[in-house]
N, C-alpha and C. Protein backbone atom coordinates (compact mmCIF):
# COMPACT_ATOMS: atom_id res chain seq x y z
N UNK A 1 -84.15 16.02 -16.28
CA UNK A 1 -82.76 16.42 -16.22
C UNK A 1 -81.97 15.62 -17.24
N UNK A 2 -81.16 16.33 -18.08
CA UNK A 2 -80.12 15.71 -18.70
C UNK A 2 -79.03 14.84 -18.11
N UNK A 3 -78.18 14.17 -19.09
CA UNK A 3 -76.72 14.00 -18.26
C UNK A 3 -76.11 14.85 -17.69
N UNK A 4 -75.65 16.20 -18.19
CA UNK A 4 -74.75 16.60 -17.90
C UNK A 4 -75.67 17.74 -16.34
N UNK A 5 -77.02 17.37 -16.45
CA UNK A 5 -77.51 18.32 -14.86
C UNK A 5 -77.45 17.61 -14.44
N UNK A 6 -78.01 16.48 -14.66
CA UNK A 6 -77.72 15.25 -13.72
C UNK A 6 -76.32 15.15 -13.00
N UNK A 7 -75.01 15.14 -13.42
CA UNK A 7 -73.32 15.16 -13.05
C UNK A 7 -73.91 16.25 -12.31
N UNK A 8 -73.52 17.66 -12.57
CA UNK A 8 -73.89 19.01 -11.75
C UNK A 8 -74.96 18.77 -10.80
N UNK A 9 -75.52 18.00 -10.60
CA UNK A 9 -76.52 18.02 -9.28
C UNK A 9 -75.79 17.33 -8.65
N UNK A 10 -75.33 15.76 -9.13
CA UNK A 10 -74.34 15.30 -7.64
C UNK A 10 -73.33 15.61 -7.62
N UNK A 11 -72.42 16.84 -8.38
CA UNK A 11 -71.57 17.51 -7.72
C UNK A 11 -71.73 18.41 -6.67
N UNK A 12 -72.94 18.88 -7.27
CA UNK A 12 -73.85 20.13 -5.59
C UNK A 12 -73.79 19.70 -4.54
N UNK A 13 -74.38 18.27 -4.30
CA UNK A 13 -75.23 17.74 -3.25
C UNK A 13 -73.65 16.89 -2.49
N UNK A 14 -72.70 16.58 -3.13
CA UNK A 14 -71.73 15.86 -2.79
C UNK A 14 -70.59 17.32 -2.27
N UNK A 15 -71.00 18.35 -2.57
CA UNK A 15 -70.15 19.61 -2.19
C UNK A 15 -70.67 19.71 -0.70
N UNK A 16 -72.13 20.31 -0.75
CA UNK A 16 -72.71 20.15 0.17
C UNK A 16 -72.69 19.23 1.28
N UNK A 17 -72.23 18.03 1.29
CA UNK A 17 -72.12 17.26 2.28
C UNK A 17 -70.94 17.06 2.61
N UNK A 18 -69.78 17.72 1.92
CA UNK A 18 -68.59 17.79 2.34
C UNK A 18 -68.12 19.24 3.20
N UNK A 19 -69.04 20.20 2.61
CA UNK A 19 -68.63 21.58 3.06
C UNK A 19 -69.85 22.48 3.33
N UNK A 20 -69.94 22.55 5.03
CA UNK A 20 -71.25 22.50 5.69
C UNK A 20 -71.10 24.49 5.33
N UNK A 21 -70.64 25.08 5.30
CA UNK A 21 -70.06 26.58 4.54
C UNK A 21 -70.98 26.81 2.98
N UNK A 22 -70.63 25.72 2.32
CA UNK A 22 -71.17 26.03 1.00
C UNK A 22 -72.97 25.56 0.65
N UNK A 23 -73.05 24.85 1.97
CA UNK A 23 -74.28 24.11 1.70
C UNK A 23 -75.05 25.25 2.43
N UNK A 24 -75.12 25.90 3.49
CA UNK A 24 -75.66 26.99 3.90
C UNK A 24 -75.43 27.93 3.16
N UNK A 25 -74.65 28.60 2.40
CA UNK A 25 -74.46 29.45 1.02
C UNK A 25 -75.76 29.12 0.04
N UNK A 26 -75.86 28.01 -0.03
CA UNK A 26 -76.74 27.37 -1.27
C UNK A 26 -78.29 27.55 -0.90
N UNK A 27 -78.39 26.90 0.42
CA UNK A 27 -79.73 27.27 1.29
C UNK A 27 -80.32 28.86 1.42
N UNK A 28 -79.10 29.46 1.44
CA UNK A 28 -79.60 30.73 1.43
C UNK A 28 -79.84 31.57 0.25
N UNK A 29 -78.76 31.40 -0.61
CA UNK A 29 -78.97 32.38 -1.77
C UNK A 29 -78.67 31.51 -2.82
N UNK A 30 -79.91 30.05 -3.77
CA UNK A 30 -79.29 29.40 -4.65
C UNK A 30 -78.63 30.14 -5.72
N UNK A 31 -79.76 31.00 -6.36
CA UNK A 31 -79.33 31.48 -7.35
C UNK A 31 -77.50 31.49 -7.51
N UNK A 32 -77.33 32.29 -6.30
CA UNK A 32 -76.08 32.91 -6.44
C UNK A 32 -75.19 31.93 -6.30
N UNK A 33 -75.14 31.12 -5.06
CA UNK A 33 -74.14 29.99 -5.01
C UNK A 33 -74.14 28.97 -5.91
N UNK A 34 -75.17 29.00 -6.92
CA UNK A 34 -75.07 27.85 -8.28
C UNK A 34 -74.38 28.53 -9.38
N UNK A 35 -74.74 29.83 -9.38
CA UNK A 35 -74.07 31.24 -10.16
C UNK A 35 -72.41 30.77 -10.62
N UNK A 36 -71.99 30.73 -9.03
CA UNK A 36 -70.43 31.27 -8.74
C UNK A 36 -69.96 29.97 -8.73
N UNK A 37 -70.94 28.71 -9.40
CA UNK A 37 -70.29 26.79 -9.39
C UNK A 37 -70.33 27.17 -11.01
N UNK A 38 -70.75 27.69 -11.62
CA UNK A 38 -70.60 27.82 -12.90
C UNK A 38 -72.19 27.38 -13.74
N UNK A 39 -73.45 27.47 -12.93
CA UNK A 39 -74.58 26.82 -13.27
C UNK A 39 -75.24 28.02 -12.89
N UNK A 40 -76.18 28.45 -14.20
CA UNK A 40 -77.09 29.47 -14.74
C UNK A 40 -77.99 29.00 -14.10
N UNK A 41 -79.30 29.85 -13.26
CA UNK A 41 -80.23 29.66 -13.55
C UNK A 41 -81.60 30.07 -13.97
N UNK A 42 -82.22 30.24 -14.74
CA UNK A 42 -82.85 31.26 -16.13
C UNK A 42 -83.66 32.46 -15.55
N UNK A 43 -83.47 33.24 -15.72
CA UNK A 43 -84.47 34.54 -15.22
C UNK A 43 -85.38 34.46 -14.89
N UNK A 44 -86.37 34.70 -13.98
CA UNK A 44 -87.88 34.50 -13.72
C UNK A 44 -88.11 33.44 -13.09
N UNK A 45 -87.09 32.57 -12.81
CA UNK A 45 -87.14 31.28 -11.54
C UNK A 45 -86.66 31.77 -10.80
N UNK A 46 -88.09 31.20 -9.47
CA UNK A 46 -87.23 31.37 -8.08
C UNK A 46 -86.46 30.04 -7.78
N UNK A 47 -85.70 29.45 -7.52
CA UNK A 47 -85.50 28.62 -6.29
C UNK A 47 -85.17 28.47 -5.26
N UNK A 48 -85.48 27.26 -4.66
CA UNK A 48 -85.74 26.62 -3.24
C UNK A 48 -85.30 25.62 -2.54
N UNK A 49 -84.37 25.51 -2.00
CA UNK A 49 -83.34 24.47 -1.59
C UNK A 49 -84.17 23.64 -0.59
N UNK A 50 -84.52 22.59 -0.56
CA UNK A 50 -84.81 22.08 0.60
C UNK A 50 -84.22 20.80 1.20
N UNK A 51 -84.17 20.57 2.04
CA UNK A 51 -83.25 19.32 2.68
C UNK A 51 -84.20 18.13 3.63
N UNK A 52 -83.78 16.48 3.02
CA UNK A 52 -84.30 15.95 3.59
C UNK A 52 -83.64 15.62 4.45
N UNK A 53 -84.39 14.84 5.74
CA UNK A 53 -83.92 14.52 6.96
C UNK A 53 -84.20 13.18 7.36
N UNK A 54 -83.28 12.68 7.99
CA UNK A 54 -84.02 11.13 8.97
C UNK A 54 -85.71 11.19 9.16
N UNK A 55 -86.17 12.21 9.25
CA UNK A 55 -87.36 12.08 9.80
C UNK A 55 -88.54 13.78 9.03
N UNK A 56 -87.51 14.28 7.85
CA UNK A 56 -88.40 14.72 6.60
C UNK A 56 -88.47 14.45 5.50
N UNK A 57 -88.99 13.97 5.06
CA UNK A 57 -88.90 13.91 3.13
C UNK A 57 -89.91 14.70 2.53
N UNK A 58 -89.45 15.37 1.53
CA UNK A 58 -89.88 16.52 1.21
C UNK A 58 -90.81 15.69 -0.70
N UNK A 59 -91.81 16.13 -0.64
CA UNK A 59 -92.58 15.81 -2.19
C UNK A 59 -92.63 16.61 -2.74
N UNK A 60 -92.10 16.64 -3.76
CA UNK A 60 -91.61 17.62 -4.77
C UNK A 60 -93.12 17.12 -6.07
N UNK A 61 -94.50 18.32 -6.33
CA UNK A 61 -94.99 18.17 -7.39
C UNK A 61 -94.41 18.58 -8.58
N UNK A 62 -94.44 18.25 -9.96
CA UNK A 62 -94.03 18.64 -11.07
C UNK A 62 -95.20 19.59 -11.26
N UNK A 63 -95.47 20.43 -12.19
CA UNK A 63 -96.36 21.31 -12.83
C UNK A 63 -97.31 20.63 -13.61
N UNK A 64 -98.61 20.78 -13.51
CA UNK A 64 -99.12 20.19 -14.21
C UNK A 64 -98.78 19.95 -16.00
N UNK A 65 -99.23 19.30 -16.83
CA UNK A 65 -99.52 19.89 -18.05
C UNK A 65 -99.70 20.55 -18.46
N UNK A 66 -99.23 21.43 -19.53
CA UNK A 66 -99.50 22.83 -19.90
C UNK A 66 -101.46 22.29 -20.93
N UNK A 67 -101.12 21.12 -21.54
CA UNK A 67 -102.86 21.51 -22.40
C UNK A 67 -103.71 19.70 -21.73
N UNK A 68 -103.41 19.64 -20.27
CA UNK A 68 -104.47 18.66 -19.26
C UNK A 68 -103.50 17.29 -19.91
N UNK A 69 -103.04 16.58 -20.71
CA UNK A 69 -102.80 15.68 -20.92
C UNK A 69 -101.54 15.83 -20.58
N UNK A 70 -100.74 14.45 -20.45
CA UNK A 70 -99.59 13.61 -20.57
C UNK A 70 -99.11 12.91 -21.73
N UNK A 71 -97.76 13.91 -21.85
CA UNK A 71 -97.30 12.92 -23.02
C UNK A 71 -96.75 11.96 -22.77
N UNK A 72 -96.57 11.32 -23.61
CA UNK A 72 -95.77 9.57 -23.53
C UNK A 72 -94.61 9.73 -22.72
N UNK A 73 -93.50 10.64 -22.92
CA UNK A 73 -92.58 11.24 -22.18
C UNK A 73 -93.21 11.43 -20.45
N UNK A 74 -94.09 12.39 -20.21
CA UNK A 74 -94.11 12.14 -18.76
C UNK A 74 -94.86 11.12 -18.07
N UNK A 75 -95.76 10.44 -19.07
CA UNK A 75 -96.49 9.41 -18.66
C UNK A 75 -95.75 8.24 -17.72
N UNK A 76 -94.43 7.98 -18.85
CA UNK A 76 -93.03 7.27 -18.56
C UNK A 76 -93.00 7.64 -17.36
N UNK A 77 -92.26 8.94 -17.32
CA UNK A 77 -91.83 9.56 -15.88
C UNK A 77 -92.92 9.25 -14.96
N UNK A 78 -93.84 9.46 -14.84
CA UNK A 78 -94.86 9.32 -13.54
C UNK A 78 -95.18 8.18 -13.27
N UNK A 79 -95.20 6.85 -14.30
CA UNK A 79 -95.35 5.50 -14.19
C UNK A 79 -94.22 4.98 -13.93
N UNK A 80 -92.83 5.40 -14.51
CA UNK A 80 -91.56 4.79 -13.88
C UNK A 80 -91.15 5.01 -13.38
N UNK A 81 -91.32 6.20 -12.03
CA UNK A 81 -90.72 6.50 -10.76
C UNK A 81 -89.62 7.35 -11.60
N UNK A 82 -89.99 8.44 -11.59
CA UNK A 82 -89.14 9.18 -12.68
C UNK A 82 -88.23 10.20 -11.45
N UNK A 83 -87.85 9.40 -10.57
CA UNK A 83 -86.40 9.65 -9.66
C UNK A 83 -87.11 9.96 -8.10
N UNK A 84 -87.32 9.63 -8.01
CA UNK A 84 -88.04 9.59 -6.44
C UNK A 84 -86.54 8.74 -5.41
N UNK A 85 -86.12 9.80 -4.33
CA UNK A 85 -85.15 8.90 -3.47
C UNK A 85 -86.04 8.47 -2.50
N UNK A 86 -86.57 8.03 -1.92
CA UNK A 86 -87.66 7.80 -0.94
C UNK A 86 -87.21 6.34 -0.44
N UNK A 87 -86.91 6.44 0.97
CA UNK A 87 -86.78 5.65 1.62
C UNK A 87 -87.70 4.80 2.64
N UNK A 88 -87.92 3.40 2.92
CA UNK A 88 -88.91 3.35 4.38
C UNK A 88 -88.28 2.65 5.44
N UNK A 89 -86.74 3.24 5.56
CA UNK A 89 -86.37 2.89 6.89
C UNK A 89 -86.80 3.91 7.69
């Protein structure tokens, strides 16, 4: 994620926890409720909202490599905790 998805994601997630209306909007139909925040999202993706809980956390895999290797770029990411919120309370 860039900067500026990065801002637009915790504007989502900070909407969402303010306005229990828009966050069930989002759960149900992302496409559309990211649509109508002003955030595209590209043809031929589905997405999938999912929500963690006191007592779910959800693991999100990346896609493999498209040709078996890792570039230096995701190597980074997978060796530096390339955004994991994960809690062990």
């Amino acid at each position: 994620m860039n900067e500026e998805q990065t801002q637009q994601y915790s504007q989502i997630v900070a909407k969402c926890w303010a306005d229990a209306e828009f966050k069930a909007k989002l759960m149900g139909d992302p496409v559309a409720t990211l649509a109508a925040e002003g955030i595209a999202v590209p043809d031929g993706i589905e997405l999938r909202v999912l929500e963690n809980t006191a007592t779910v956390v959800n693991l999100v895999l990346p896609p493999p490599p498209a040709e078996g290797e890792l570039s230096d770029e995701d190597l980074g990411t997978v060796t530096g905790g390339g955004g994991c919120a994960c809690s062990s309370k």
